[in-house]
N, C-alpha and C. Protein backbone atom coordinates (compact mmCIF):
# COMPACT_ATOMS: atom_id res chain seq x y z
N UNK A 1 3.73 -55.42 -21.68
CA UNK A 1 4.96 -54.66 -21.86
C UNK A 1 4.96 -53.40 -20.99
N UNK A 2 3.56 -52.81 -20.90
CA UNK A 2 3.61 -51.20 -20.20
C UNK A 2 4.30 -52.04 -18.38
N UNK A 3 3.55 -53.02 -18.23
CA UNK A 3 4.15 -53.12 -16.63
C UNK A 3 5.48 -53.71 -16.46
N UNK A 4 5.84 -54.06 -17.77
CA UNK A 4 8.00 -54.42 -17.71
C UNK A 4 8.55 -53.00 -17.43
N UNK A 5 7.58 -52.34 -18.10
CA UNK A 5 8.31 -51.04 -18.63
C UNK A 5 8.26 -49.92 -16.91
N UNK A 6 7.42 -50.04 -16.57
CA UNK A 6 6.45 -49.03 -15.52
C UNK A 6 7.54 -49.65 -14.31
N UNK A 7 8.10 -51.20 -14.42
CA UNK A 7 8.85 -51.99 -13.08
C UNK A 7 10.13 -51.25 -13.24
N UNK A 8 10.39 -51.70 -14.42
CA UNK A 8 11.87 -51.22 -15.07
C UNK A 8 11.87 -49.93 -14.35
N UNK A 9 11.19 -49.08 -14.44
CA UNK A 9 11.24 -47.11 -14.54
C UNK A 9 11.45 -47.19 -12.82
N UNK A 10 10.56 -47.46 -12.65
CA UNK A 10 10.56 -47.69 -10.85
C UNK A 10 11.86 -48.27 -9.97
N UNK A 11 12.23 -49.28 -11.17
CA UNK A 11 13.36 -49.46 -9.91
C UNK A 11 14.86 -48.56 -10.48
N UNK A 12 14.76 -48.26 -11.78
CA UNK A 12 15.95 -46.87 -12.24
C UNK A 12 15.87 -45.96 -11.36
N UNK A 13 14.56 -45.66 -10.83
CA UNK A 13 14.48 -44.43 -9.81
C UNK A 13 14.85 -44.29 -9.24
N UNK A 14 15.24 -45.68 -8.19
CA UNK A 14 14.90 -46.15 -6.89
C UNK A 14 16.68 -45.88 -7.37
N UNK A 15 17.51 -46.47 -8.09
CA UNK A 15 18.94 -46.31 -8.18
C UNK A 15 19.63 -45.09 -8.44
N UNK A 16 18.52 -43.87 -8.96
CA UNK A 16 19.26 -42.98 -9.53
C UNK A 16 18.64 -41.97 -8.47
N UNK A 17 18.08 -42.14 -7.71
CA UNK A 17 17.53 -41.01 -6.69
C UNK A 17 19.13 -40.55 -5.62
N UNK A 18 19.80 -41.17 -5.34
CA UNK A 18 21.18 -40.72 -4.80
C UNK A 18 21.33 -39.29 -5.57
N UNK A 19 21.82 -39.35 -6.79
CA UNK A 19 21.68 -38.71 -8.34
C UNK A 19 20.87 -37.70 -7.89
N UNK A 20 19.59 -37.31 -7.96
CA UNK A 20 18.66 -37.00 -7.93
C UNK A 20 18.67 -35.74 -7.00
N UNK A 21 18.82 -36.07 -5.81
CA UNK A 21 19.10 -35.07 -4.86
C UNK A 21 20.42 -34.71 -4.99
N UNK A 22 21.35 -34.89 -5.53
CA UNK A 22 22.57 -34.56 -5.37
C UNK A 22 22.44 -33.45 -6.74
N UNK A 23 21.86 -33.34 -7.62
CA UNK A 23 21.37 -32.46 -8.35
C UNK A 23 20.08 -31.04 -7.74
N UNK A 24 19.48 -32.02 -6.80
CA UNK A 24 19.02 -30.74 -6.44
C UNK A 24 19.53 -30.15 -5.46
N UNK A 25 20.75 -30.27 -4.74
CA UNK A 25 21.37 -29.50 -3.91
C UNK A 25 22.42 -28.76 -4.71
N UNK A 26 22.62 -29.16 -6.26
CA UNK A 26 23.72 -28.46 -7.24
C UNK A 26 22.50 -27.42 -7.45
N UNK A 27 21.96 -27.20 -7.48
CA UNK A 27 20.97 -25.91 -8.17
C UNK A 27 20.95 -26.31 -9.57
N UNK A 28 21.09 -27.14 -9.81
CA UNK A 28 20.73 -27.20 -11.65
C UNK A 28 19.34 -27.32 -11.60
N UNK A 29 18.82 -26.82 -12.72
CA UNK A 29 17.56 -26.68 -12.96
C UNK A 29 17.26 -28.25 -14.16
N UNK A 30 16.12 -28.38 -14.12
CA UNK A 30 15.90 -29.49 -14.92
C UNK A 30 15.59 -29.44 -16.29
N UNK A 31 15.69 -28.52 -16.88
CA UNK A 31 15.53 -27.89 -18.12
C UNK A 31 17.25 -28.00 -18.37
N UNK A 32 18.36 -27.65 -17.61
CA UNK A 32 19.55 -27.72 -17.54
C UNK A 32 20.16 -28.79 -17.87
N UNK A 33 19.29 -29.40 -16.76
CA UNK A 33 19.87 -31.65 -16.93
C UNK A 33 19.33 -31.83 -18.56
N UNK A 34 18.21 -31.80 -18.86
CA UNK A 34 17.45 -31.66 -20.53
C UNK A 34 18.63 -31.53 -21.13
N UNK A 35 19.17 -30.06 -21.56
CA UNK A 35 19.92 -29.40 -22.13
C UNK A 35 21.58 -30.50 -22.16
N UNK A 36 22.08 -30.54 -21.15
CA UNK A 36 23.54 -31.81 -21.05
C UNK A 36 23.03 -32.62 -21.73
N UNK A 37 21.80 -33.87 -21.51
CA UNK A 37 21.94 -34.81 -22.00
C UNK A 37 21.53 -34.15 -23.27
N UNK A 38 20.95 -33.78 -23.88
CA UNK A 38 21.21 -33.01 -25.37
C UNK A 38 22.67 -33.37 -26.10
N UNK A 39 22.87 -32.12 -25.36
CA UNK A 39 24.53 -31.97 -25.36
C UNK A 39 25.41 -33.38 -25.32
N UNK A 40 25.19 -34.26 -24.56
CA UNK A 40 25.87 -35.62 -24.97
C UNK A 40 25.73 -36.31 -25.87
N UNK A 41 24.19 -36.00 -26.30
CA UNK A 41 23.77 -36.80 -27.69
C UNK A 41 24.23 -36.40 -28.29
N UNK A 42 24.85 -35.31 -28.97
CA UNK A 42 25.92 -34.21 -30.10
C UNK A 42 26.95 -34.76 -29.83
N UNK A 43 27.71 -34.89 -29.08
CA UNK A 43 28.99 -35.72 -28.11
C UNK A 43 29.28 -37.24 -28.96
N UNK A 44 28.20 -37.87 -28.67
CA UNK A 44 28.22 -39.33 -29.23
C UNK A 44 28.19 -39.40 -30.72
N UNK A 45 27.71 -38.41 -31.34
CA UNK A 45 27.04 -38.25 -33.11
C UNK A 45 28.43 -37.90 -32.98
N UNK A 46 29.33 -37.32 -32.54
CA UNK A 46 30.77 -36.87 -33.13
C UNK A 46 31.72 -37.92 -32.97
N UNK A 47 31.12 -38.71 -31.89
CA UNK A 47 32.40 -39.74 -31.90
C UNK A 47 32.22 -40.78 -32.86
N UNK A 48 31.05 -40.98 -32.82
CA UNK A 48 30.58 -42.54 -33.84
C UNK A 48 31.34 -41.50 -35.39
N UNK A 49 30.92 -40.36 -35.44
CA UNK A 49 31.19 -39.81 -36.74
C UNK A 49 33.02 -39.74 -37.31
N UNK A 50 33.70 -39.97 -35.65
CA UNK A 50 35.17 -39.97 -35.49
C UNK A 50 35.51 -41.38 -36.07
N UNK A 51 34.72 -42.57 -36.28
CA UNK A 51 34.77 -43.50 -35.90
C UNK A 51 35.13 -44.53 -34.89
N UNK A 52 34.28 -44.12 -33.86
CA UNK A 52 34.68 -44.80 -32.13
C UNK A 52 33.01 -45.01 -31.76
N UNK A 53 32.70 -46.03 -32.48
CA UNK A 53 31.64 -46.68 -31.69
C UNK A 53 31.24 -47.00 -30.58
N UNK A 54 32.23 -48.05 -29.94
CA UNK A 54 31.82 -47.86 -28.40
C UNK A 54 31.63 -46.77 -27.88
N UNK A 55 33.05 -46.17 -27.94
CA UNK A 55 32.65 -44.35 -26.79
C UNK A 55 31.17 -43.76 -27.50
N UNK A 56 31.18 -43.79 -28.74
CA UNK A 56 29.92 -43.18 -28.96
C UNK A 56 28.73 -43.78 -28.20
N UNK A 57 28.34 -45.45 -27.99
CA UNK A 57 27.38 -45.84 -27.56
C UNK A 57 27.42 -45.55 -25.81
N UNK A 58 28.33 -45.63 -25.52
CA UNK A 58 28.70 -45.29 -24.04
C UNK A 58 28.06 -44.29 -23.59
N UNK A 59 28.35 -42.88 -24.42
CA UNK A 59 27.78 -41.77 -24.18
C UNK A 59 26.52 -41.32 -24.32
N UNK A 60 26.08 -42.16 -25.40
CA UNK A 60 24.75 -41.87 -25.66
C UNK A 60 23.99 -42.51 -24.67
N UNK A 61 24.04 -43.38 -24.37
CA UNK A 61 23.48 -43.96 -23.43
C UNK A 61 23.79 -43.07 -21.50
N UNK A 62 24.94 -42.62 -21.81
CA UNK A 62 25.28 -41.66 -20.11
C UNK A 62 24.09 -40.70 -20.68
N UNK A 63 24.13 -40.16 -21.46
CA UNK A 63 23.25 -38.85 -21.83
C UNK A 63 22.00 -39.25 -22.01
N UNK A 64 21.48 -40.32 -22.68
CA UNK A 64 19.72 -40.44 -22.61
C UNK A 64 19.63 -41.18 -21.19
N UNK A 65 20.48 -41.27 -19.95
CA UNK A 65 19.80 -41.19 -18.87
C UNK A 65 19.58 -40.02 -18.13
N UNK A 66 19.87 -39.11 -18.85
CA UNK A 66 19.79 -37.58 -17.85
C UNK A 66 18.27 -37.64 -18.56
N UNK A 67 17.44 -38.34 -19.67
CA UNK A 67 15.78 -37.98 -19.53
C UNK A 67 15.22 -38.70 -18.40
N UNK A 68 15.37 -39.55 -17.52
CA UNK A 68 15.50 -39.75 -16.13
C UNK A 68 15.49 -38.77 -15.23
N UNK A 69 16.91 -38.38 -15.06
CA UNK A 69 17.01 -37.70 -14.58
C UNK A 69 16.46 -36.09 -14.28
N UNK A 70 16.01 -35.73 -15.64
CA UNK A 70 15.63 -34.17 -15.44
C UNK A 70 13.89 -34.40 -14.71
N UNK A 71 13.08 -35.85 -15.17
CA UNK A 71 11.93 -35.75 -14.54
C UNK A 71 11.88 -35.94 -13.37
N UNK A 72 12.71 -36.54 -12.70
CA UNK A 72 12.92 -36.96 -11.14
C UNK A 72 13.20 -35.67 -10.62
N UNK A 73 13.95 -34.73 -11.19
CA UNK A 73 14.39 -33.59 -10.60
C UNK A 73 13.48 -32.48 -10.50
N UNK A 74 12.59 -32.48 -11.41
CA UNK A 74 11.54 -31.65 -11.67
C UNK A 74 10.46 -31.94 -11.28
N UNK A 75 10.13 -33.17 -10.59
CA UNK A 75 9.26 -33.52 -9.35
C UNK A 75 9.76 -33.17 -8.43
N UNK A 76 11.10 -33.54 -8.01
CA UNK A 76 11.40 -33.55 -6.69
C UNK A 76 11.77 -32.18 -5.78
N UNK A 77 11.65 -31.06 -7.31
CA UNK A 77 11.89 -29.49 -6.85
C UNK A 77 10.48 -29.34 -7.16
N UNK A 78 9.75 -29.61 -7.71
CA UNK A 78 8.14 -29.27 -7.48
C UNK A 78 8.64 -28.25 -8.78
N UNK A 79 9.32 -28.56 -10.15
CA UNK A 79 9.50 -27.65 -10.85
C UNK A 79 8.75 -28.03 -12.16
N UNK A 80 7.97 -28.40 -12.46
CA UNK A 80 7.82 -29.30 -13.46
C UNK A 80 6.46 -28.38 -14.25
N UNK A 81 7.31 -28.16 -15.61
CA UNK A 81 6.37 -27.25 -16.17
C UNK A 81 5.88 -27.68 -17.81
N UNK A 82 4.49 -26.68 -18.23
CA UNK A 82 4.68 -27.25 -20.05
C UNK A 82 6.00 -27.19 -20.12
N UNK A 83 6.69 -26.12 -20.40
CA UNK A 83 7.92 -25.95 -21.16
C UNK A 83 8.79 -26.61 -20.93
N UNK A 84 8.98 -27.28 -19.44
CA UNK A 84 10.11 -28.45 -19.40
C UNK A 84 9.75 -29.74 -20.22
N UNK A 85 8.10 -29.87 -20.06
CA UNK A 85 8.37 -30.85 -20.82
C UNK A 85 7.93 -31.17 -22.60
N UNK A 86 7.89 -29.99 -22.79
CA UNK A 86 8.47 -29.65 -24.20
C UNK A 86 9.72 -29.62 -24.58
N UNK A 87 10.29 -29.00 -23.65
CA UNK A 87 11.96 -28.86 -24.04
C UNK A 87 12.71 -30.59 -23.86
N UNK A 88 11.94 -31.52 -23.12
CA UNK A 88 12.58 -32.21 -22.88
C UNK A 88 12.07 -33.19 -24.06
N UNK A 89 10.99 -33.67 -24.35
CA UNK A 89 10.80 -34.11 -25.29
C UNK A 89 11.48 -33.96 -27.30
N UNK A 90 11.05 -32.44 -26.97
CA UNK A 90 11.82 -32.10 -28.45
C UNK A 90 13.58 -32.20 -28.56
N UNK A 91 14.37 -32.26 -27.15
CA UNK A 91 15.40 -32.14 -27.35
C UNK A 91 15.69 -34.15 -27.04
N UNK A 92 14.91 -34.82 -27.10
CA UNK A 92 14.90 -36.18 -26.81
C UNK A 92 15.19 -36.72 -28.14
N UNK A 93 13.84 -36.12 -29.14
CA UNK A 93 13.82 -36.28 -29.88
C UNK A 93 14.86 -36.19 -30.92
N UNK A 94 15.36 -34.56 -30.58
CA UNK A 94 16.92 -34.29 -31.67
C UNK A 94 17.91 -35.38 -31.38
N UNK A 95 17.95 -35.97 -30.33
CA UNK A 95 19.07 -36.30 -29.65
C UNK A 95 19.52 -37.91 -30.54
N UNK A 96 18.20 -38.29 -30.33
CA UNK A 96 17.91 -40.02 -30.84
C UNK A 96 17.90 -39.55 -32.37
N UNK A 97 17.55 -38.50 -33.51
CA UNK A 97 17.73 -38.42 -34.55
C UNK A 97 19.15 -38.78 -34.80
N UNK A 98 20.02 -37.43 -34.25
CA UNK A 98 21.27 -37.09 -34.14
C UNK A 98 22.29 -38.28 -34.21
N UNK A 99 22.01 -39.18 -33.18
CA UNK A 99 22.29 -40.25 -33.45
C UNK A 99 22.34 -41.15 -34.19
N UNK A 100 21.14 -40.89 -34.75
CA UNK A 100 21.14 -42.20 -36.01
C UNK A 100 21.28 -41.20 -37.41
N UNK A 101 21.56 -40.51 -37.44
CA UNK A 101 22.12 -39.58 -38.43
C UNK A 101 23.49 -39.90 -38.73
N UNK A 102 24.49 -40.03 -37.62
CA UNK A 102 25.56 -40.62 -37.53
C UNK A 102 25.59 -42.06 -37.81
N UNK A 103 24.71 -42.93 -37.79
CA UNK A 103 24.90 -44.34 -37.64
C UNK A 103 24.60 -44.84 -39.37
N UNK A 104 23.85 -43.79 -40.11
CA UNK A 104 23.60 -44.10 -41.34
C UNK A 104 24.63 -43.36 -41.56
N UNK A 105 25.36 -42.29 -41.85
CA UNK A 105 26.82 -41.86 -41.83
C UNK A 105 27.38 -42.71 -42.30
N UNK A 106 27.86 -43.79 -41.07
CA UNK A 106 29.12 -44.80 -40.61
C UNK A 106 28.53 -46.19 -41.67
N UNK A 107 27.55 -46.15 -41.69
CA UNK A 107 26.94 -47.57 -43.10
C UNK A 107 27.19 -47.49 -44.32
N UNK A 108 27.03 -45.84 -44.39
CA UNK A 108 27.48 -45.46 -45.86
C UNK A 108 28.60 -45.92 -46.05
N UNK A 109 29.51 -45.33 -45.49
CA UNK A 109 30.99 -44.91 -45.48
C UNK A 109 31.45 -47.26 -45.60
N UNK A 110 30.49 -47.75 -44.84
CA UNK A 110 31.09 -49.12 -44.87
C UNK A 110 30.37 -49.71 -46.16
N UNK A 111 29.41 -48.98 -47.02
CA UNK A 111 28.53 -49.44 -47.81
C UNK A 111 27.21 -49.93 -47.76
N UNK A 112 26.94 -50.43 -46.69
CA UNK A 112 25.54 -50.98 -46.48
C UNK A 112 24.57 -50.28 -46.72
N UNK A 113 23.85 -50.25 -48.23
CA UNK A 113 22.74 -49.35 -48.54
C UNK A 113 21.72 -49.68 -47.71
N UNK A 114 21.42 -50.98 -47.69
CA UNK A 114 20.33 -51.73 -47.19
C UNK A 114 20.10 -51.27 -45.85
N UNK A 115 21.07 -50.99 -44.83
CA UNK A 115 20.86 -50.78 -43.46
C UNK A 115 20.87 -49.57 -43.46
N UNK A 116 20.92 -48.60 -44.22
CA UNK A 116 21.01 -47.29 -44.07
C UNK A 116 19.67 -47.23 -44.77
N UNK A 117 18.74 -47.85 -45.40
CA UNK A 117 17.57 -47.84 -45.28
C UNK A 117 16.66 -48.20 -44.31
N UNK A 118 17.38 -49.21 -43.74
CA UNK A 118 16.87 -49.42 -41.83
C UNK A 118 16.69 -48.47 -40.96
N UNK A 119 17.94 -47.49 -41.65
CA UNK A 119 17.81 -46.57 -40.42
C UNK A 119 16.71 -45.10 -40.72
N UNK A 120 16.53 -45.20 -41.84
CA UNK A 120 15.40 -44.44 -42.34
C UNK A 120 14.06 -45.03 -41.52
N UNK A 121 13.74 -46.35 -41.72
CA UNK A 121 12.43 -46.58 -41.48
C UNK A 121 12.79 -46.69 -39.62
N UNK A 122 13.54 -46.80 -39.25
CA UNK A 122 13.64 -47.20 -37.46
C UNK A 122 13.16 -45.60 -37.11
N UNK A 123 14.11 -44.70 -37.88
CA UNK A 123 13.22 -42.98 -37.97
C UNK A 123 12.40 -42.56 -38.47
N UNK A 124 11.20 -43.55 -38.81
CA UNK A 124 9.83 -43.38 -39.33
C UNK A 124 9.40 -43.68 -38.34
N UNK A 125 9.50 -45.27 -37.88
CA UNK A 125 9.12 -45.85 -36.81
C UNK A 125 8.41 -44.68 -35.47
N UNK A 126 10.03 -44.66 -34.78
CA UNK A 126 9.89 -43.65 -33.74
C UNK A 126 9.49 -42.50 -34.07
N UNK A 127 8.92 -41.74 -35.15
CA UNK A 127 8.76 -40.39 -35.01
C UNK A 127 6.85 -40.84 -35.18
N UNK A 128 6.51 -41.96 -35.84
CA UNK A 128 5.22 -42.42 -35.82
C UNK A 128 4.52 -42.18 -34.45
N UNK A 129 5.97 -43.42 -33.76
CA UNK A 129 5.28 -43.96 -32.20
C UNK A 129 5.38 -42.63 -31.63
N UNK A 130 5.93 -41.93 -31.14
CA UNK A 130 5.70 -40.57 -30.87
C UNK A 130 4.39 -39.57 -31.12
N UNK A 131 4.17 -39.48 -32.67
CA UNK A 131 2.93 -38.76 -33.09
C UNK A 131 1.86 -39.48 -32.55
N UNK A 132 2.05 -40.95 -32.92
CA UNK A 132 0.53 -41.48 -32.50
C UNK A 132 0.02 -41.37 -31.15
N UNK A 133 0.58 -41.70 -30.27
CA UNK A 133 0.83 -41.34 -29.17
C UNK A 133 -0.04 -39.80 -28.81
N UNK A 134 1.35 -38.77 -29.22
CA UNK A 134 0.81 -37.35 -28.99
C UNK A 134 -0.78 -36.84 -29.62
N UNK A 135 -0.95 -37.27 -30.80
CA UNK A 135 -2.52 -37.38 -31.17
C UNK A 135 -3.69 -37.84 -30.62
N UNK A 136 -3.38 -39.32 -30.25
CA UNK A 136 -3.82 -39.61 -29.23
C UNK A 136 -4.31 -39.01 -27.70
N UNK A 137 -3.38 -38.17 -27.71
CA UNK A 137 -3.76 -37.87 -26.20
C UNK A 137 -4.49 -36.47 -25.92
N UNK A 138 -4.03 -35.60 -27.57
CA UNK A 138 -4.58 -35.21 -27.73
C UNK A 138 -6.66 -35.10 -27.61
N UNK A 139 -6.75 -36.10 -28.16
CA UNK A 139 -8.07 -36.54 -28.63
C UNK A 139 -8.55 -37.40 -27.01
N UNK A 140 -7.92 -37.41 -25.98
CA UNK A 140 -8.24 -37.51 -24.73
C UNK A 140 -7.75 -39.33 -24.58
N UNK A 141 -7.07 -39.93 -25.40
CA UNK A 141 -6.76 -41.35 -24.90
C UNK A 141 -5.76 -41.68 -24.98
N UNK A 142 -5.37 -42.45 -23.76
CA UNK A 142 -3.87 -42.90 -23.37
C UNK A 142 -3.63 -43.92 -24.39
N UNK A 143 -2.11 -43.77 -24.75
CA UNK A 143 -1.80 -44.54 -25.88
C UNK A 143 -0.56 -44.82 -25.24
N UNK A 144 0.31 -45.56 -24.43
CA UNK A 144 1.67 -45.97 -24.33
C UNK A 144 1.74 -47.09 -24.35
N UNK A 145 1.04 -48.09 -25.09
CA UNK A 145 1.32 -49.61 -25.36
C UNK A 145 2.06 -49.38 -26.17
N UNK A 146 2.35 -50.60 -26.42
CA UNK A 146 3.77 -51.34 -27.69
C UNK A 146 4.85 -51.52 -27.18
N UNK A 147 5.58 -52.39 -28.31
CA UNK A 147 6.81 -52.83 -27.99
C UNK A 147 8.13 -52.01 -27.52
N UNK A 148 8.09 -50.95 -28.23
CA UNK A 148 9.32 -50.10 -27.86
C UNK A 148 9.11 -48.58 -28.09
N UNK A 149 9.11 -48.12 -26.61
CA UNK A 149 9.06 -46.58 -26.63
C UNK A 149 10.24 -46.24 -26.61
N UNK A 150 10.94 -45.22 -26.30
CA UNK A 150 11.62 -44.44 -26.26
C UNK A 150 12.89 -45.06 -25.51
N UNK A 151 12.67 -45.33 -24.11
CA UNK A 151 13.79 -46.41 -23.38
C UNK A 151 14.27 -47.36 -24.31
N UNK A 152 13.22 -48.13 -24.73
CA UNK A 152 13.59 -49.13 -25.54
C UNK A 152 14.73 -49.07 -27.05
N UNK A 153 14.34 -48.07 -27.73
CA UNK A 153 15.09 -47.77 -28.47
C UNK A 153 16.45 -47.33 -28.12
N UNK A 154 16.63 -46.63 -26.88
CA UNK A 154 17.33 -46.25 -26.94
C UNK A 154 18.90 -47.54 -26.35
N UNK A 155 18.64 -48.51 -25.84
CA UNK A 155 18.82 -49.12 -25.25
C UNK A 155 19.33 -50.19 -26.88
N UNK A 156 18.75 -50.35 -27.41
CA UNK A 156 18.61 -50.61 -28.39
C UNK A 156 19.90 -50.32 -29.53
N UNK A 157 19.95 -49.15 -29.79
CA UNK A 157 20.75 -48.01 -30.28
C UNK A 157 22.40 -48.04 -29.75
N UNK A 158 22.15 -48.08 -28.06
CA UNK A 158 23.55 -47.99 -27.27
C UNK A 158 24.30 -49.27 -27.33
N UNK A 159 23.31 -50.25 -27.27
CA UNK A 159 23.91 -52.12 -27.53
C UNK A 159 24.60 -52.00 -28.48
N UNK A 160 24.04 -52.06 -29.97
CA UNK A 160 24.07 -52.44 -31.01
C UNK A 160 25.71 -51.00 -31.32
N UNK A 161 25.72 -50.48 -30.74
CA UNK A 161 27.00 -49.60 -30.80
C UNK A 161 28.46 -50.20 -29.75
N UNK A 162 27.74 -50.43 -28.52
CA UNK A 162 29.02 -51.44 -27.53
C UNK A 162 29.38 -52.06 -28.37
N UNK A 163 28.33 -52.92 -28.83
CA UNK A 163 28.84 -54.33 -28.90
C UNK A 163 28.75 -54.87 -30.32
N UNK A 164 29.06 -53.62 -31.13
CA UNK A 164 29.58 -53.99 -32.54
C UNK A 164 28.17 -54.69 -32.96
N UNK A 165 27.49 -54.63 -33.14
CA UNK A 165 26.08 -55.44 -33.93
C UNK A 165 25.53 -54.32 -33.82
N UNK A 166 25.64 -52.86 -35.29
CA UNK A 166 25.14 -51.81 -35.50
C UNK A 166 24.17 -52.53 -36.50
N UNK A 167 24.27 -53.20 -37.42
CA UNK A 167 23.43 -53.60 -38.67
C UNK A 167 22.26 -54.38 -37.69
N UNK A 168 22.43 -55.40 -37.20
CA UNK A 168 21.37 -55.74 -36.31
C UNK A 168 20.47 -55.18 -35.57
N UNK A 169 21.24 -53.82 -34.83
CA UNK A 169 20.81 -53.10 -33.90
C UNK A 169 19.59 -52.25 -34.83
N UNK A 170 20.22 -52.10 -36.20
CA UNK A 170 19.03 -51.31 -36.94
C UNK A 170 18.41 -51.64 -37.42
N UNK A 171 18.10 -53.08 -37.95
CA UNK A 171 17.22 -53.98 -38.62
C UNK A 171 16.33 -53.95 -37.37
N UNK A 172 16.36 -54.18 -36.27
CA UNK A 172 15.94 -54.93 -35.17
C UNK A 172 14.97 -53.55 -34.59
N UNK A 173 15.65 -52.11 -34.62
CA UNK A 173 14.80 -51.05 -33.92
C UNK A 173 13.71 -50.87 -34.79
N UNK A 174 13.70 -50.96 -36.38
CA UNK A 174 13.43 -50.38 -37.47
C UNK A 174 11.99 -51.41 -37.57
N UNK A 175 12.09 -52.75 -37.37
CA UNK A 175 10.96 -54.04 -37.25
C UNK A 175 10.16 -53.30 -35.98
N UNK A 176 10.90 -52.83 -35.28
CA UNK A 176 9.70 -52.82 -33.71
C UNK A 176 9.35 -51.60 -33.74
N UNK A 177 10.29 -50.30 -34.03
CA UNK A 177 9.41 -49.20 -34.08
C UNK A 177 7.92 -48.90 -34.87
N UNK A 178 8.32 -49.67 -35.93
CA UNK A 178 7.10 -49.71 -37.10
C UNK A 178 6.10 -50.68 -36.17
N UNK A 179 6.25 -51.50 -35.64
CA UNK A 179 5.31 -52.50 -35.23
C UNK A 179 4.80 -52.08 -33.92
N UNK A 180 5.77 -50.93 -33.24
CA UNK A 180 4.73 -50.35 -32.07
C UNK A 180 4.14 -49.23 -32.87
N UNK A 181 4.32 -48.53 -33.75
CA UNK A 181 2.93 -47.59 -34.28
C UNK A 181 2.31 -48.28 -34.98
N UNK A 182 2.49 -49.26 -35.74
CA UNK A 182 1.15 -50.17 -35.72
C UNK A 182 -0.05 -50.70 -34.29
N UNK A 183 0.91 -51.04 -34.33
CA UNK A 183 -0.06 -51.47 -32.65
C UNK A 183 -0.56 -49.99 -31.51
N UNK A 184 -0.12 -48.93 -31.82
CA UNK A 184 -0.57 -48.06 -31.21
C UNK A 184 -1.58 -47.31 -32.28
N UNK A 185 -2.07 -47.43 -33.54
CA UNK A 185 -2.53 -46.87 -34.68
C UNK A 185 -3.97 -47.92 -34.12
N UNK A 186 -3.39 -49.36 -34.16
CA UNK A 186 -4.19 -49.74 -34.07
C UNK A 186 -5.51 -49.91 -32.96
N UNK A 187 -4.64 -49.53 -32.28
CA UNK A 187 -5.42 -49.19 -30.77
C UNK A 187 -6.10 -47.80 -30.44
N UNK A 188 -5.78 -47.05 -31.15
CA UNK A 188 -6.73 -46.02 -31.12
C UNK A 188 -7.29 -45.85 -32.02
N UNK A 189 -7.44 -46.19 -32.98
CA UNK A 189 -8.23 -46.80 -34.12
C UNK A 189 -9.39 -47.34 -33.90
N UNK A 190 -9.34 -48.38 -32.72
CA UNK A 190 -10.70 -49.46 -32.24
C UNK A 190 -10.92 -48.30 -31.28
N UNK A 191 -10.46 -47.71 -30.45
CA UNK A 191 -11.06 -46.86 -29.45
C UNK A 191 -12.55 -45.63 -29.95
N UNK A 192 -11.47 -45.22 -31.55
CA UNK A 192 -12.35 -44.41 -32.15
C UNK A 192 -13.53 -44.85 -32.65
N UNK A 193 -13.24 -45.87 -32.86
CA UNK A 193 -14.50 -46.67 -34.01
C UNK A 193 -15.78 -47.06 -32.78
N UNK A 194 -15.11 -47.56 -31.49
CA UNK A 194 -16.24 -47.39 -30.74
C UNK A 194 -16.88 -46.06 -30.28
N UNK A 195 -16.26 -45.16 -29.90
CA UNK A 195 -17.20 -43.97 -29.75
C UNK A 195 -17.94 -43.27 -31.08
C-alpha cells in the first residue's frame, strides 16, 4: 500500500507543480496555503450543515488538496519549518474532524443512530492512526503502513458525499481506520518486542 500511496503522491505532484510555482510567485506563504485549506474545511462543514452535500464534498476535497499543496510550496521556497508542520498537521486534523462533525449532524437529523456511531469510531480510527504513528516516531520508528492514511480518508469522506453513499462512506472509513491502527499498533508492537 505505502508504494500505491508514495506513486499516487508523485504523480499529484507532477500535476499540481503548475500550482505550485504559481503560488510561489503569489508570495503566499505555506503556512497561508495551511490556513485556506483550513478555511475550506469550515466552508464544507457549513454547507453539508446547509444541507448540500455535493458542494460540501466538492469543497472539502478542493481544500484537503491545498495539504499538497502547502508541502510542495514549502520545499520549493526552501521554507519548511517545525511550525509549518505543526500548523499543518493540527489544522489537517481540525479540518477532517470538522467534517465529520457535520456528517454525524446530517445522520442525526435523517435518524441513523447506527452510522452516527460509525462516525464516532472512523474518529477513533484516524485520531489512533495518527497517534500511533506520531509515537512511533517518536520512539525512533517509521510507522506509515496501513490501509488508509490521511489521503485515503479523505478521498473517502469526499466520495461518499458526491455521490450520495454517506452511510457507506462511514461504515467503510470507520472498518479501515480502526484496521490501519491495528496494523500500525501492531507493527510497532513486534518492532518493540524485538529490541
Amino acid at each position: 500500500m505505502e508504494k500505491i500511496r508514495a506513486t499516487a503522491q508523485q504523480y499529484l505532484h507532477q500535476i499540481l507543480a503548475p500550482v505550485v510555482h504559481l503560488l510561489a510567485r503569489s508570495r503566499l506563504s505555506p503556512n497561508q496555503v495551511s490556513i485556506a485549506g483550513f478555511i475550506l474545511a469550515l466552508m464544507a462543514m457549513a454547507i453539508l450543515l446547509a444541507d448540500y452535500p455535493l458542494a460540501a464534498g466538492v469543497i472539502f476535497l478542493l481544500g484537503s488538496s491545498f495539504d499538497i499543496l502547502d508541502g510542495a510550496l514549502a520545499r520549493l521556497d526552501k521554507k519548511t519549518t517545525p511550525f509549518g508542520a505543526f500548523l499543518d498537521s493540527t489544522l489537517d486534523r481540525m479540518g477532517e474532524g470538522a467534517i465529520l462533525m457535520a456528517i454525524a449532524y446530517h445522520l442525526v437529523l435523517e435518524g441513523q443512530a447506527v452510522a452516527v456511531a460509525g462516525v464516532v469510531l472512523a474518529l477513533l480510527g484516524g485520531m489512533l492512526t495518527s497517534y500511533i504513528r506520531a509515537r512511533a516516531e517518536i520512539l525512533g520508528i517509521t510507522c506509515t503502513i496501513g490501509w488508509v492514511s490521511r489521503p485515503e480518508r479523505v478521498i473517502i469522506i469526499g466520495a461518499g458525499l458526491i455521490f450520495g453513499l454517506l452511510m457507506e462512506a462511514v461504515y467503510l472509513l470507520a472498518i479501515l481506520s480502526l484496521w490501519t491502527a491495528g496494523q500500525r499498533f501492531f507493527h510497532v508492537s513486534t518492532i518493540l518486542r524485538r529490541q
